[in-house]
PDB file of N, CA and C in Angstrom:
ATOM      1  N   UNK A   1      13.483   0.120   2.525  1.00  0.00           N
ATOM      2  CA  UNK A   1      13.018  -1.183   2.075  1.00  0.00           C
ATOM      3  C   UNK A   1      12.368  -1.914   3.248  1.00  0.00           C
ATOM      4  N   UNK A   2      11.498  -1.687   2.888  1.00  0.00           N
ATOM      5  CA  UNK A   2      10.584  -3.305   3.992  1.00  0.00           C
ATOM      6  C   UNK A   2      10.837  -4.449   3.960  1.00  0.00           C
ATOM      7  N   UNK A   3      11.574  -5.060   5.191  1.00  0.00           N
ATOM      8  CA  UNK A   3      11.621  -6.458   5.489  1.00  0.00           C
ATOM      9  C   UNK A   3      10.932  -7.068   5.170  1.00  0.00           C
ATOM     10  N   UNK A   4      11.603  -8.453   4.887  1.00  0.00           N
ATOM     11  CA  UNK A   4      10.387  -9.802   4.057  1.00  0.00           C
ATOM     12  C   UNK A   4       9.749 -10.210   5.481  1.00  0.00           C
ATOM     13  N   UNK A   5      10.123 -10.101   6.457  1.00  0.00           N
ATOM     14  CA  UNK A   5       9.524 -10.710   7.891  1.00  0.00           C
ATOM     15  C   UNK A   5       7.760 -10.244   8.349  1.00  0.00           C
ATOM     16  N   UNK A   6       8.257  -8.628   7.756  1.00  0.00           N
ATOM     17  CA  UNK A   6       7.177  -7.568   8.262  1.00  0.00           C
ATOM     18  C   UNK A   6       5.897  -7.775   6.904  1.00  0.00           C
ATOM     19  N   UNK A   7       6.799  -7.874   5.543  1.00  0.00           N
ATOM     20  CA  UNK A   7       5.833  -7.964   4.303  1.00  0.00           C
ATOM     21  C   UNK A   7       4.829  -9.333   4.534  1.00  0.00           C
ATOM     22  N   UNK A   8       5.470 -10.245   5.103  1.00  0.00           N
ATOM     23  CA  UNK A   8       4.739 -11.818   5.417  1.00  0.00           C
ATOM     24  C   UNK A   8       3.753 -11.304   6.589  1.00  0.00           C
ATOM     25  N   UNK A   9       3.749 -10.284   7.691  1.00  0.00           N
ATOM     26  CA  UNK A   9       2.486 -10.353   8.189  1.00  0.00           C
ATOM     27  C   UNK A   9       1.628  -9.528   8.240  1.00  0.00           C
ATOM     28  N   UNK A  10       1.973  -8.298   7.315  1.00  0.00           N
ATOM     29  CA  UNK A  10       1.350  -6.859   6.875  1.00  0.00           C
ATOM     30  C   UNK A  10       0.094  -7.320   6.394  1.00  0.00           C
ATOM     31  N   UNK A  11      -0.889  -6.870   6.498  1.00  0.00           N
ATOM     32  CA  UNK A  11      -2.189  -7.187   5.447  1.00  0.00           C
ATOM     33  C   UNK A  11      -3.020  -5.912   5.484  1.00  0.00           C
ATOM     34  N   UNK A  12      -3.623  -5.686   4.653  1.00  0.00           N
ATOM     35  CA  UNK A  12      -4.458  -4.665   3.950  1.00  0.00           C
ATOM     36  C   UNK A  12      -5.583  -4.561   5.277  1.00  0.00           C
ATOM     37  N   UNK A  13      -5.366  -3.202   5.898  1.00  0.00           N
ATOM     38  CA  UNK A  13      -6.543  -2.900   6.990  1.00  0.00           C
ATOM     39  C   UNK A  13      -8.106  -2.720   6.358  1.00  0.00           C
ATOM     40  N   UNK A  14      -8.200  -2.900   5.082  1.00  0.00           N
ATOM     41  CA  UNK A  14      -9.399  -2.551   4.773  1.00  0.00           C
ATOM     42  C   UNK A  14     -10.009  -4.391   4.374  1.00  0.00           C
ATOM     43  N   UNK A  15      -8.985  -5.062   4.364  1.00  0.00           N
ATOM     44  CA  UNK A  15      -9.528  -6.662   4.096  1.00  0.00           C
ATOM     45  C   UNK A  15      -9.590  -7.273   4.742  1.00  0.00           C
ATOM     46  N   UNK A  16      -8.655  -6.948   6.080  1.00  0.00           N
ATOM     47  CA  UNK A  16      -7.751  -8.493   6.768  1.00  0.00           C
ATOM     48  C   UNK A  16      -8.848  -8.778   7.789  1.00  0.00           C
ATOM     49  N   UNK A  17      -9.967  -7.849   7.730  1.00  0.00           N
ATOM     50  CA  UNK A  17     -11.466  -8.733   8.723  1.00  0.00           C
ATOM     51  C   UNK A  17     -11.733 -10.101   7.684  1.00  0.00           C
ATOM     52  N   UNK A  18     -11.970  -9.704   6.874  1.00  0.00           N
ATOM     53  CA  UNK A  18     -12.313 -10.845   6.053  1.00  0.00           C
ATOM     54  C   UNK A  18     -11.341 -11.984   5.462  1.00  0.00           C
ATOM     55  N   UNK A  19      -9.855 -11.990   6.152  1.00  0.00           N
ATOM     56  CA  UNK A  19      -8.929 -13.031   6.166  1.00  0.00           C
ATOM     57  C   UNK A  19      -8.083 -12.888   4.644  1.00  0.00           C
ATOM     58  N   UNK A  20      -7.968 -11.524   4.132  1.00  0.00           N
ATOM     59  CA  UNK A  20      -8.124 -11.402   2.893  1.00  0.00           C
ATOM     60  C   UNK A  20      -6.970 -10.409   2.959  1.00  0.00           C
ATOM     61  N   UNK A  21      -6.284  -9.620   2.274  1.00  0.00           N
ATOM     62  CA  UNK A  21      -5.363  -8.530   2.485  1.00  0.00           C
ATOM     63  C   UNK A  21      -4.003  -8.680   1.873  1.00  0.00           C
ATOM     64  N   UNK A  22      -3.419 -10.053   1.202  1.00  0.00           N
ATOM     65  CA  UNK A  22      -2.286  -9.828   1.236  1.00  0.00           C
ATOM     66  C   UNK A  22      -1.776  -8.806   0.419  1.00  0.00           C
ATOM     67  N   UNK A  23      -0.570  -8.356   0.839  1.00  0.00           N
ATOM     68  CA  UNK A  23      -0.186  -7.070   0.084  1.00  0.00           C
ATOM     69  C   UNK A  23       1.061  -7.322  -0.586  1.00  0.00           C
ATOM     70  N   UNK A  24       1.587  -6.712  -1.958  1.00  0.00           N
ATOM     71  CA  UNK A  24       2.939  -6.725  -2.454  1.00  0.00           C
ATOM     72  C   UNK A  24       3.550  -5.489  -2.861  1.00  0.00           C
ATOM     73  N   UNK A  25       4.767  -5.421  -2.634  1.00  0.00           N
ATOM     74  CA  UNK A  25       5.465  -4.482  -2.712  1.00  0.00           C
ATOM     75  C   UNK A  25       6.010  -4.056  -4.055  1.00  0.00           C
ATOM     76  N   UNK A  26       5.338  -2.805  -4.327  1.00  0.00           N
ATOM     77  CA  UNK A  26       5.824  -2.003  -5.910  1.00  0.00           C
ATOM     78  C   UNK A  26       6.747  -1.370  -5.957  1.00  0.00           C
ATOM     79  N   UNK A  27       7.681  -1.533  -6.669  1.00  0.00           N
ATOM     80  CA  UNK A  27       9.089  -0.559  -6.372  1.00  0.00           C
ATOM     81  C   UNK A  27       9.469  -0.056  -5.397  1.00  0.00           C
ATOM     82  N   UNK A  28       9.613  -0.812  -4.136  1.00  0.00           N
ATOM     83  CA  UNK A  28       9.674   0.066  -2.568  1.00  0.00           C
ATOM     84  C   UNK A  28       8.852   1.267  -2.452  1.00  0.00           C
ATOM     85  N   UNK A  29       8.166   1.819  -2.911  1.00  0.00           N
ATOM     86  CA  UNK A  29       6.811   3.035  -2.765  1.00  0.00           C
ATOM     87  C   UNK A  29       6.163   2.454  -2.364  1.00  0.00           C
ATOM     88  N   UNK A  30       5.269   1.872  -2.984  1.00  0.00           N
ATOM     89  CA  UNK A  30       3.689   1.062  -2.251  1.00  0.00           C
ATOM     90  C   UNK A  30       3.488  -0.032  -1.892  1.00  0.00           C
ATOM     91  N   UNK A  31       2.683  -0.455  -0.861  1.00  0.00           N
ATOM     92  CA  UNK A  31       1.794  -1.883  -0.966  1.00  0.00           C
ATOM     93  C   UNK A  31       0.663  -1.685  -1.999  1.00  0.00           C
ATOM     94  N   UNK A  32       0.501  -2.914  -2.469  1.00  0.00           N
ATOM     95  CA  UNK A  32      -0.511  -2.859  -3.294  1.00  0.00           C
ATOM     96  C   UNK A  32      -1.717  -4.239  -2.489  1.00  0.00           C
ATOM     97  N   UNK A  33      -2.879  -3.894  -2.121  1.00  0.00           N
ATOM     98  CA  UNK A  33      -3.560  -4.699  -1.844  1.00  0.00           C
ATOM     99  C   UNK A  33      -3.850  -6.004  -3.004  1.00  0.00           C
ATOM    100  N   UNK A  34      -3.804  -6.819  -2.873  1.00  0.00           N
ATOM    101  CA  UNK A  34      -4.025  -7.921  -4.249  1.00  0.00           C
ATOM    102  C   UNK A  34      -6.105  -8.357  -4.303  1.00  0.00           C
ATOM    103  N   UNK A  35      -6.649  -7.988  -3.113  1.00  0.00           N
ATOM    104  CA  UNK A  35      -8.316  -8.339  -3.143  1.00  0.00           C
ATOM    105  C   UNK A  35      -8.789  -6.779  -3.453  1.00  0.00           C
ATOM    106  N   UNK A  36      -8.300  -5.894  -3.131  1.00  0.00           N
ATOM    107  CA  UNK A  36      -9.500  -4.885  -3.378  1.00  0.00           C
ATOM    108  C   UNK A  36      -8.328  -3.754  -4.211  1.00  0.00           C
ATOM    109  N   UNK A  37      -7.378  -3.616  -4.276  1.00  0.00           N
ATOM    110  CA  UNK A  37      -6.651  -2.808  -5.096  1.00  0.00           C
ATOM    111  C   UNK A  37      -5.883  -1.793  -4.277  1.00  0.00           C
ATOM    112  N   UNK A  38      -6.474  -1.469  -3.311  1.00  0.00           N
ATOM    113  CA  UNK A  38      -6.163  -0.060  -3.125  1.00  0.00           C
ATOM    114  C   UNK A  38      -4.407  -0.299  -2.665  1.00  0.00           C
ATOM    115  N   UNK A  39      -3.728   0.902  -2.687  1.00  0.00           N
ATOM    116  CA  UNK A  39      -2.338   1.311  -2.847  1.00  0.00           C
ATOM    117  C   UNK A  39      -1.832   2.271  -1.579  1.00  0.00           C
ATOM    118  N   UNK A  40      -1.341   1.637  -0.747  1.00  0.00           N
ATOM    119  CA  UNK A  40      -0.698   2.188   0.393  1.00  0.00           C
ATOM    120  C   UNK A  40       0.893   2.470   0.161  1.00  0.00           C
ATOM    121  N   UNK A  41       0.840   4.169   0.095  1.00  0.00           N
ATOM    122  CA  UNK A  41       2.654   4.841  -0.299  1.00  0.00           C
ATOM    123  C   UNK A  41       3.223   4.083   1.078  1.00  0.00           C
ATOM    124  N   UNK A  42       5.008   4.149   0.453  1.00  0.00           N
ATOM    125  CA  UNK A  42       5.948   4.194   1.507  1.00  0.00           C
ATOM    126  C   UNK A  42       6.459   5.314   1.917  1.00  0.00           C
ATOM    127  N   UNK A  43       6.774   6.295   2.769  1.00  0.00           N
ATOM    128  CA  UNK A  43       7.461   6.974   2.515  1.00  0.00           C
ATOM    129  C   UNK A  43       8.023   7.528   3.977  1.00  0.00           C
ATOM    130  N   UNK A  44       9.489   7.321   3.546  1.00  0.00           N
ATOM    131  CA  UNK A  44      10.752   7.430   4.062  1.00  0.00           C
ATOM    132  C   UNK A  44      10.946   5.892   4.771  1.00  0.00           C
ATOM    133  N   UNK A  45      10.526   4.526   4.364  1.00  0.00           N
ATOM    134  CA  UNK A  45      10.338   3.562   4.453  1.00  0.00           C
ATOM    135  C   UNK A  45       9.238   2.999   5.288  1.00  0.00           C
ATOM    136  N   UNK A  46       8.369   3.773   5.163  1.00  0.00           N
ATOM    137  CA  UNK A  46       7.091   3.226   6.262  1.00  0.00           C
ATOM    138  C   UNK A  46       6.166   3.644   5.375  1.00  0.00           C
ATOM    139  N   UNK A  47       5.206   2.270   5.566  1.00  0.00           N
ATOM    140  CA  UNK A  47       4.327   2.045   4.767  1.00  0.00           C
ATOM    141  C   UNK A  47       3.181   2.892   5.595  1.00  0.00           C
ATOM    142  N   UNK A  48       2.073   3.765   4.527  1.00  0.00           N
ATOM    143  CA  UNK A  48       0.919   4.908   5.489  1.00  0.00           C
ATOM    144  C   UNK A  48       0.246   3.385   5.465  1.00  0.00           C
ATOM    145  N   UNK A  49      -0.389   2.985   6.195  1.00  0.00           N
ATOM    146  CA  UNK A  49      -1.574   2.207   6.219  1.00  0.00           C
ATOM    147  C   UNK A  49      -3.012   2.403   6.765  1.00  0.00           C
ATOM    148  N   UNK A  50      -3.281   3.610   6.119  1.00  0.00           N
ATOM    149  CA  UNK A  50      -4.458   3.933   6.727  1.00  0.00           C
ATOM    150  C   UNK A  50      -5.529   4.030   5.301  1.00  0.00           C
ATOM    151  N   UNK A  51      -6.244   3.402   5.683  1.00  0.00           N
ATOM    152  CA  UNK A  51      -7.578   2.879   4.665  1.00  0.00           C
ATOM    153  C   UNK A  51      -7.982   4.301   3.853  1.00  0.00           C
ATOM    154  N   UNK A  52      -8.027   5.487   3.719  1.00  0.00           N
ATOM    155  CA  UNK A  52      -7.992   6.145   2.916  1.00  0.00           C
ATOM    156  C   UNK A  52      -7.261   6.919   2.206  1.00  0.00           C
ATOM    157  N   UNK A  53      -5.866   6.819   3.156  1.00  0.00           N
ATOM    158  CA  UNK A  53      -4.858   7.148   1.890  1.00  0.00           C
ATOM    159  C   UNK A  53      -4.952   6.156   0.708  1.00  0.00           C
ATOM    160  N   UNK A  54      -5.218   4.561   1.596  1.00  0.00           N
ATOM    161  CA  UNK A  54      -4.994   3.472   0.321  1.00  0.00           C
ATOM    162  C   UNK A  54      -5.868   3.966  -0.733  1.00  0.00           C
ATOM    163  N   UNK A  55      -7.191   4.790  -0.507  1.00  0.00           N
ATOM    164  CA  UNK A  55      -8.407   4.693  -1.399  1.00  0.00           C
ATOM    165  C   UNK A  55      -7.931   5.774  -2.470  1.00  0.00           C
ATOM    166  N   UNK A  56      -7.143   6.463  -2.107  1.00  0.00           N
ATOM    167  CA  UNK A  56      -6.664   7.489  -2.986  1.00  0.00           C
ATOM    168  C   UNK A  56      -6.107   7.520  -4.494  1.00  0.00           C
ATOM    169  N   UNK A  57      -5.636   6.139  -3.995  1.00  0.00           N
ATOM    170  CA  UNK A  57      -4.986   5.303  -5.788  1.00  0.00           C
ATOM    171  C   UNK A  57      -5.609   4.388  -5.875  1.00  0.00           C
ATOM    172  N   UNK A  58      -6.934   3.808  -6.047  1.00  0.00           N
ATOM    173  CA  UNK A  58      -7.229   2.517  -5.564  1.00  0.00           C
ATOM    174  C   UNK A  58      -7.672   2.532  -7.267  1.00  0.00           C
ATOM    175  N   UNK A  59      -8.046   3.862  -8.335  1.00  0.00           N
ATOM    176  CA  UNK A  59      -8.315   3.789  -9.842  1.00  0.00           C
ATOM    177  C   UNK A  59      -7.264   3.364 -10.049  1.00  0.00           C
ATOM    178  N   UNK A  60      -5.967   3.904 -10.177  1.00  0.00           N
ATOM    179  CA  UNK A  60      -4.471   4.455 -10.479  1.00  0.00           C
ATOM    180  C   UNK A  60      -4.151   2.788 -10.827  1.00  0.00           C
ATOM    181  N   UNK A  61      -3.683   2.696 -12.021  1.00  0.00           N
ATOM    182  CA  UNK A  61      -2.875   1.466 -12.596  1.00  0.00           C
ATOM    183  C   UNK A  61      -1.114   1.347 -11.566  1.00  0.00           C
ATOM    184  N   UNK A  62      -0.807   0.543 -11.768  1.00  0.00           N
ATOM    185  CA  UNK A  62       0.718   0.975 -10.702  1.00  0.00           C
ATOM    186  C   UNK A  62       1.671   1.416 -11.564  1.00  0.00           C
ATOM    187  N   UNK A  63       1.004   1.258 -12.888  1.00  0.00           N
ATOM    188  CA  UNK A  63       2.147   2.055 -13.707  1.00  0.00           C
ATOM    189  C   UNK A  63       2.425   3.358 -13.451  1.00  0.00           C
ATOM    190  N   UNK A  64       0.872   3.836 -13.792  1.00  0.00           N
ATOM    191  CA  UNK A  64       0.285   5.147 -12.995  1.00  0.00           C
ATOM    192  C   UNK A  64       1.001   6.019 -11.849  1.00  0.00           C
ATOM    193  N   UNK A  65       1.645   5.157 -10.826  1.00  0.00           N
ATOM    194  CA  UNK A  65       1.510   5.540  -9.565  1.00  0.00           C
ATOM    195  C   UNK A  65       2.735   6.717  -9.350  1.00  0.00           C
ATOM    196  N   UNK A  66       2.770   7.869  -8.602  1.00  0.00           N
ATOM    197  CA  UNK A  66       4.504   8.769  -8.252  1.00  0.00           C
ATOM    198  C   UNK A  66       5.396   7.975  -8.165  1.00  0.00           C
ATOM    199  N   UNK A  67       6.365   7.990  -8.495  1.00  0.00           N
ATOM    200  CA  UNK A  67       7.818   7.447  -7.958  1.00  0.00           C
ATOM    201  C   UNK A  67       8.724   7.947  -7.710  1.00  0.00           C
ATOM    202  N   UNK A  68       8.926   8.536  -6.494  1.00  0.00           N
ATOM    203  CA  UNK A  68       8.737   8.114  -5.061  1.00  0.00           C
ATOM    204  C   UNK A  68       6.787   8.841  -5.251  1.00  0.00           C
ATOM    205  N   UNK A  69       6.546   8.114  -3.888  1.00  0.00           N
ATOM    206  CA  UNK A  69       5.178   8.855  -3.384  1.00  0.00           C
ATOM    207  C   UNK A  69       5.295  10.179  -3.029  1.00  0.00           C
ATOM    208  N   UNK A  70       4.561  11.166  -3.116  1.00  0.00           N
ATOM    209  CA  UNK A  70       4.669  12.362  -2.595  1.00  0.00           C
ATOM    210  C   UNK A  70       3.078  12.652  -1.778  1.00  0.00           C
ATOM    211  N   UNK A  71       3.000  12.900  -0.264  1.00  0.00           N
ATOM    212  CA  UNK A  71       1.616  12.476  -0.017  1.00  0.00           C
ATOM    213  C   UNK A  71       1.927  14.333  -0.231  1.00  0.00           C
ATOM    214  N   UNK A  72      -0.205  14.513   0.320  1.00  0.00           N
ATOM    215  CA  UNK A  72      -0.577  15.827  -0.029  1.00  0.00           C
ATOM    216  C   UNK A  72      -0.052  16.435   1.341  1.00  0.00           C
ATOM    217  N   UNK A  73       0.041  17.668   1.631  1.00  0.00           N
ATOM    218  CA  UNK A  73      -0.071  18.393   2.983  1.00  0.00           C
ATOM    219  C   UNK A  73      -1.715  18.704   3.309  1.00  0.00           C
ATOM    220  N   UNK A  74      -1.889  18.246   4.384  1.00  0.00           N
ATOM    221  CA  UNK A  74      -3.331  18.840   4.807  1.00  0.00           C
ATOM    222  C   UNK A  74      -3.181  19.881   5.816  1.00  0.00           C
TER     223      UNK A  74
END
């Protein structure tokens, strides 16, 4: 579970140039960006925050989404 301390200054790396990013937390799995959508997994309590994992679910409804995340192996 992600701290409310860390969730208050987390912001979406693909927005927060533009002052924009806040993110909320979906069933402890993801951030969900609230300006552009995209969906950053948790997993093993750390949020990936890297701008194209987010892009990966950025169609994906959050109903949609794994629960838990399972990322791919590359």
């Amino acid at each position: 579970m992600i701290k409310r301390e860390l969730m208050d200054i987390l912001r979406c790396p693909a927005c927060v140039k533009a002052d924009n990013g806040k993110l909320t937390n979906y069933k402890d799995s993801y951030l969900i960006c609230a300006d552009c959508g995209r969906k950053y997994p948790i997993v093993d309590d750390i949020p990936i925050m890297l701008i194209d994992e987010g892009a990966k679910y950025i169609d994906l409804d959050a109903e949609s989404l794994e629960i838990p995340p399972v990322l791919a192996k590359e």
